[in-house]
N, C-alpha and C. Protein backbone atom coordinates (compact mmCIF):
# COMPACT_ATOMS: atom_id res chain seq x y z
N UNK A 1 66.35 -76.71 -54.47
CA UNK A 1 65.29 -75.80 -54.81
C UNK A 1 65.74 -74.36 -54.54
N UNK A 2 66.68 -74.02 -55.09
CA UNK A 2 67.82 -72.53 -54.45
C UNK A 2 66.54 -71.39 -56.16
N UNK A 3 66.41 -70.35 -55.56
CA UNK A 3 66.08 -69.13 -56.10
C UNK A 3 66.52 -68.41 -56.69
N UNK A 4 66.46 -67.81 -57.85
CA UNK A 4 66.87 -66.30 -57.98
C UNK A 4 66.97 -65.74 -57.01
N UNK A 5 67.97 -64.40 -56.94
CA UNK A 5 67.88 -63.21 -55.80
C UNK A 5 66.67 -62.31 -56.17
N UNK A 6 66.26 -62.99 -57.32
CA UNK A 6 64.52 -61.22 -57.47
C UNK A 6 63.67 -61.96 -56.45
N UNK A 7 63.79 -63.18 -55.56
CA UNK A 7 62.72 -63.80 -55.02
C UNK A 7 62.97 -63.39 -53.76
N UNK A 8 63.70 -62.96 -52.92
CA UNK A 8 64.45 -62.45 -51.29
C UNK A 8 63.10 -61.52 -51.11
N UNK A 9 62.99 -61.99 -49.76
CA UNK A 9 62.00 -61.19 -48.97
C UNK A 9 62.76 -60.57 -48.09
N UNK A 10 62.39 -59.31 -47.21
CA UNK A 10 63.06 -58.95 -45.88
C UNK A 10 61.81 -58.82 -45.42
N UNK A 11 61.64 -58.79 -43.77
CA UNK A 11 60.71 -59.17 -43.05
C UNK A 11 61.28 -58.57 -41.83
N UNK A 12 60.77 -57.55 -41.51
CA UNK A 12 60.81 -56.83 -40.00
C UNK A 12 60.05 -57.77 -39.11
N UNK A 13 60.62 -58.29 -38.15
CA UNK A 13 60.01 -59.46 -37.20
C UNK A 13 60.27 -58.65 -35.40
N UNK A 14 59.47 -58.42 -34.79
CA UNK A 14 60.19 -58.00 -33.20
C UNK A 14 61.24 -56.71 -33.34
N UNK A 15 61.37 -56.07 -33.94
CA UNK A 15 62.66 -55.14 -34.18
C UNK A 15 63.82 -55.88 -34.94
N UNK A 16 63.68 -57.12 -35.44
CA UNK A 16 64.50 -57.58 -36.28
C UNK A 16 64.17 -57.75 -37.38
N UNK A 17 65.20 -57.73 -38.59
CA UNK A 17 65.16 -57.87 -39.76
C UNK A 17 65.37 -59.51 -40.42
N UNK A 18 64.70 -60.44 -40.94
CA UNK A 18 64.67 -61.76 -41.63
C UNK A 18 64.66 -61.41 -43.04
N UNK A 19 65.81 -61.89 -43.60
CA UNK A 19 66.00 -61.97 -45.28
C UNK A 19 65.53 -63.16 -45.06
N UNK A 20 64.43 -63.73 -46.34
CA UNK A 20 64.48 -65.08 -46.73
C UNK A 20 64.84 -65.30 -48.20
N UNK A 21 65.79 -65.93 -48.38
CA UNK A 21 66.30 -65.98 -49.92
C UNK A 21 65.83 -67.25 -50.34
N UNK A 22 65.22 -68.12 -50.23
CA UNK A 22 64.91 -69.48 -50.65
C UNK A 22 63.47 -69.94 -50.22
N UNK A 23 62.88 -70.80 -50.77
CA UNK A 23 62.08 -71.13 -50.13
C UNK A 23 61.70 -72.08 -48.85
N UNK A 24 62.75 -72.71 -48.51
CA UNK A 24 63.61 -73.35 -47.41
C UNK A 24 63.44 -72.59 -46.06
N UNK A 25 63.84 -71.50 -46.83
CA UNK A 25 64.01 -69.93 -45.57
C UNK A 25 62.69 -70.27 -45.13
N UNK A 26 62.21 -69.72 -46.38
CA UNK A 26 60.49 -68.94 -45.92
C UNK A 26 59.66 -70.21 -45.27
N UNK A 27 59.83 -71.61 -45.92
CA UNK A 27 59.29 -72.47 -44.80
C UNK A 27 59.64 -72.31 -43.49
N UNK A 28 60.78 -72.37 -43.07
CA UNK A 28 61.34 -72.40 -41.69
C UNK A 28 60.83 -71.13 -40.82
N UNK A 29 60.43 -70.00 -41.50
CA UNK A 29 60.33 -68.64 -40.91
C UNK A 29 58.80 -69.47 -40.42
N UNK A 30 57.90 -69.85 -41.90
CA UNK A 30 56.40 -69.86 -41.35
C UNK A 30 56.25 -70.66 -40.55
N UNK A 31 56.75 -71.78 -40.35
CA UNK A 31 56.45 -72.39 -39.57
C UNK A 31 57.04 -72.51 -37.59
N UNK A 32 57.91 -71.54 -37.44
CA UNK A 32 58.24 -71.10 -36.62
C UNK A 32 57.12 -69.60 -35.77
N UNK A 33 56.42 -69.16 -36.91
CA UNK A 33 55.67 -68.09 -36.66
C UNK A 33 54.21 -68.62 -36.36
N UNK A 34 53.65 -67.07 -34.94
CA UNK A 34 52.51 -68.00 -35.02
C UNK A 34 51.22 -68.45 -35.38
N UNK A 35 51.75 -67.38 -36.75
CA UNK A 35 50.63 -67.78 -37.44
C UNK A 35 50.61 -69.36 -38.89
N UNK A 36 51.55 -69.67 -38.61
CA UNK A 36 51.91 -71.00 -39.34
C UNK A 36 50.88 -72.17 -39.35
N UNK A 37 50.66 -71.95 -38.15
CA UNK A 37 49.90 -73.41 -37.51
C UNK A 37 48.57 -72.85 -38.72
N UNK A 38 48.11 -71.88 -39.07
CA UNK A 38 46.97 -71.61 -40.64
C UNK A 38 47.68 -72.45 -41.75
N UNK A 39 48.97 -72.16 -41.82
CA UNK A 39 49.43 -72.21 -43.48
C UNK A 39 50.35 -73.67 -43.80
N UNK A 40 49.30 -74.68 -43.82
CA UNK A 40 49.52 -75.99 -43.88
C UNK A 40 49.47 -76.09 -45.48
N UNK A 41 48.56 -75.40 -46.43
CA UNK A 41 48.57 -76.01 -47.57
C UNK A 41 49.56 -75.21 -48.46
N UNK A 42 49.99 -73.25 -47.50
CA UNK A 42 51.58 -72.91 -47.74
C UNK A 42 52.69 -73.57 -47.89
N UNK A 43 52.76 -74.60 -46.90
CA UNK A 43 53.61 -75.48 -46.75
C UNK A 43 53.86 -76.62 -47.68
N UNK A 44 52.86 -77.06 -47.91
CA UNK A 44 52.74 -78.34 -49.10
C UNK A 44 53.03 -77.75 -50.67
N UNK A 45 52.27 -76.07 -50.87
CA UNK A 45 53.17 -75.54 -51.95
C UNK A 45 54.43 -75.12 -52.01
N UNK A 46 54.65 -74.55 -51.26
CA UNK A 46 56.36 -74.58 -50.97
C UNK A 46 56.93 -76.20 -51.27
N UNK A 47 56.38 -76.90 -50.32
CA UNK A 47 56.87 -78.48 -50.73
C UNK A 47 57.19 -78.66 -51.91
N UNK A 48 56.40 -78.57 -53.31
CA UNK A 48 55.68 -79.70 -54.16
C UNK A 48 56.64 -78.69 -55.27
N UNK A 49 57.36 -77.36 -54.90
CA UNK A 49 57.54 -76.32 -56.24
C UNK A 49 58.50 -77.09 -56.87
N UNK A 50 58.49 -77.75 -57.60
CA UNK A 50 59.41 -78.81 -58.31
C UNK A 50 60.05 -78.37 -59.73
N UNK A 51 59.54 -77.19 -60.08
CA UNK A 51 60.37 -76.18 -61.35
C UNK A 51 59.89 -74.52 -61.70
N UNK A 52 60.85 -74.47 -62.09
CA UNK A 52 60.29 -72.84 -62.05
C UNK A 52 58.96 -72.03 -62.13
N UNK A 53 57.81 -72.80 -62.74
CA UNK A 53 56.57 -72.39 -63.05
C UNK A 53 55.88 -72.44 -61.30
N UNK A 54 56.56 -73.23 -60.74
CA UNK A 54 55.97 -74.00 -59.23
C UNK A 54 56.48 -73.39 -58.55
N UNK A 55 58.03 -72.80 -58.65
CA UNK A 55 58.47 -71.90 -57.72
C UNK A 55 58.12 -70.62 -57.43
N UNK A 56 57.97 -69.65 -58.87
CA UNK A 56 57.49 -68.73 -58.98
C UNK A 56 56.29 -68.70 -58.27
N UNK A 57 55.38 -69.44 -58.07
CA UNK A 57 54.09 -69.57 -58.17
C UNK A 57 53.78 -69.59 -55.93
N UNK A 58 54.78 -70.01 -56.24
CA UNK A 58 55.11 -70.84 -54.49
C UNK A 58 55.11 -69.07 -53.39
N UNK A 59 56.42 -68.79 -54.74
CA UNK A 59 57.08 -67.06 -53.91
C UNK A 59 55.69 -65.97 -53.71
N UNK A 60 54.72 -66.03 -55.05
CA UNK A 60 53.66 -64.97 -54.68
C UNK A 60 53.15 -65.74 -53.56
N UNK A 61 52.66 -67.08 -53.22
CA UNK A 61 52.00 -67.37 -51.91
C UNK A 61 52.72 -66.96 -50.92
N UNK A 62 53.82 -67.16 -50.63
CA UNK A 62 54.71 -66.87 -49.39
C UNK A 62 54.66 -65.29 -49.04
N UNK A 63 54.51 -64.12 -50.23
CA UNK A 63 54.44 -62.66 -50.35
C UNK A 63 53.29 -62.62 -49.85
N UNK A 64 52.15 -63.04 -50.79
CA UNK A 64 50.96 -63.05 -49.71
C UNK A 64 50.39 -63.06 -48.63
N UNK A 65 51.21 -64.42 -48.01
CA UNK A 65 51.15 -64.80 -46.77
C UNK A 65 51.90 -63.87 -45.95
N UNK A 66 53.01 -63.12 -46.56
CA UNK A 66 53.59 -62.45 -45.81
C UNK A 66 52.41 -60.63 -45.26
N UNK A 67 52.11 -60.20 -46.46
CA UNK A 67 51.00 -59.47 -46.65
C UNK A 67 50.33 -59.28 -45.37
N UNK A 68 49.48 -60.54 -45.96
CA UNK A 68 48.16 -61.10 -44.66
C UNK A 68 49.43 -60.78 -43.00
N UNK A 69 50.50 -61.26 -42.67
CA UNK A 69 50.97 -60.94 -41.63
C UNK A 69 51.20 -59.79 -41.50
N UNK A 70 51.73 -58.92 -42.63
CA UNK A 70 51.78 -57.18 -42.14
C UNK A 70 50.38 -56.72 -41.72
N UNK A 71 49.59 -56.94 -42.16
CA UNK A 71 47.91 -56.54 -42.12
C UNK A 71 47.69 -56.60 -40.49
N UNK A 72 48.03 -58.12 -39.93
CA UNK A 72 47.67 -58.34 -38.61
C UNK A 72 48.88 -57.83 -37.83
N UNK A 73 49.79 -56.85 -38.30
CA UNK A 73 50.57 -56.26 -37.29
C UNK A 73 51.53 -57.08 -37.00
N UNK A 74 52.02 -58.45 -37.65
CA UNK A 74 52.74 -58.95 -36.98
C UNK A 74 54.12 -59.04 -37.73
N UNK A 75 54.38 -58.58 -38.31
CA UNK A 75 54.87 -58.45 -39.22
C UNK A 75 55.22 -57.33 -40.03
N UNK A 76 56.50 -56.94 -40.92
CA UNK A 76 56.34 -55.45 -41.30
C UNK A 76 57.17 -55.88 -42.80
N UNK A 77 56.71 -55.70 -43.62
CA UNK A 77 57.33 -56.02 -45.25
C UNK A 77 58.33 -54.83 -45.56
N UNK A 78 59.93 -54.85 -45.68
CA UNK A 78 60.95 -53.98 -45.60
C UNK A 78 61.26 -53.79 -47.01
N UNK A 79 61.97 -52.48 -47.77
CA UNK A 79 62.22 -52.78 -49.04
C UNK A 79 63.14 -53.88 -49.74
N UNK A 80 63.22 -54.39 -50.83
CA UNK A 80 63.61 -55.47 -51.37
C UNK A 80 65.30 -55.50 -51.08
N UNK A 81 65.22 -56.47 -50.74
CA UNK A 81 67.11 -56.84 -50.77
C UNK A 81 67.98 -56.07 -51.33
């Protein structure tokens, strides 16, 4: 389930920087974060993206989700790769 590079997030985390280039990444990031333990049905779309219409579709949730984390401060959305 490997990505285009137009799909790479960067993600200011703690004073560090997280590229996620896959959706693999971005599972592993959310669910390590603590706001993950919310984004169970994130997870199952990420799961299920089984072709490009699903992937695409997967990346705006994960941007979103990423969003919603800049909002609560926990998080800081960096310019694109």
């Amino acid at each position: 389930m490997s990505q285009p590079p137009e799909h790479a997030l960067r993600l200011g985390v703690d004073g560090r920087i997280e590229a996620l280039h896959s959706l693999e990444e971005a599972a592993i990031f959310i669910r390590r974060h603590p706001m993950g333990e919310y984004a169970g049905s994130l997870l199952d779309q990420i799961a299920g993206a089984s072709n490009p219409l699903l992937t695409g579709r997967a990346w705006v949730a994960v941007t979103t989700f990423a969003d919603v984390m800049q909002r609560s401060e926990r998080v800081t959305l960096t310019p694109r790769i």
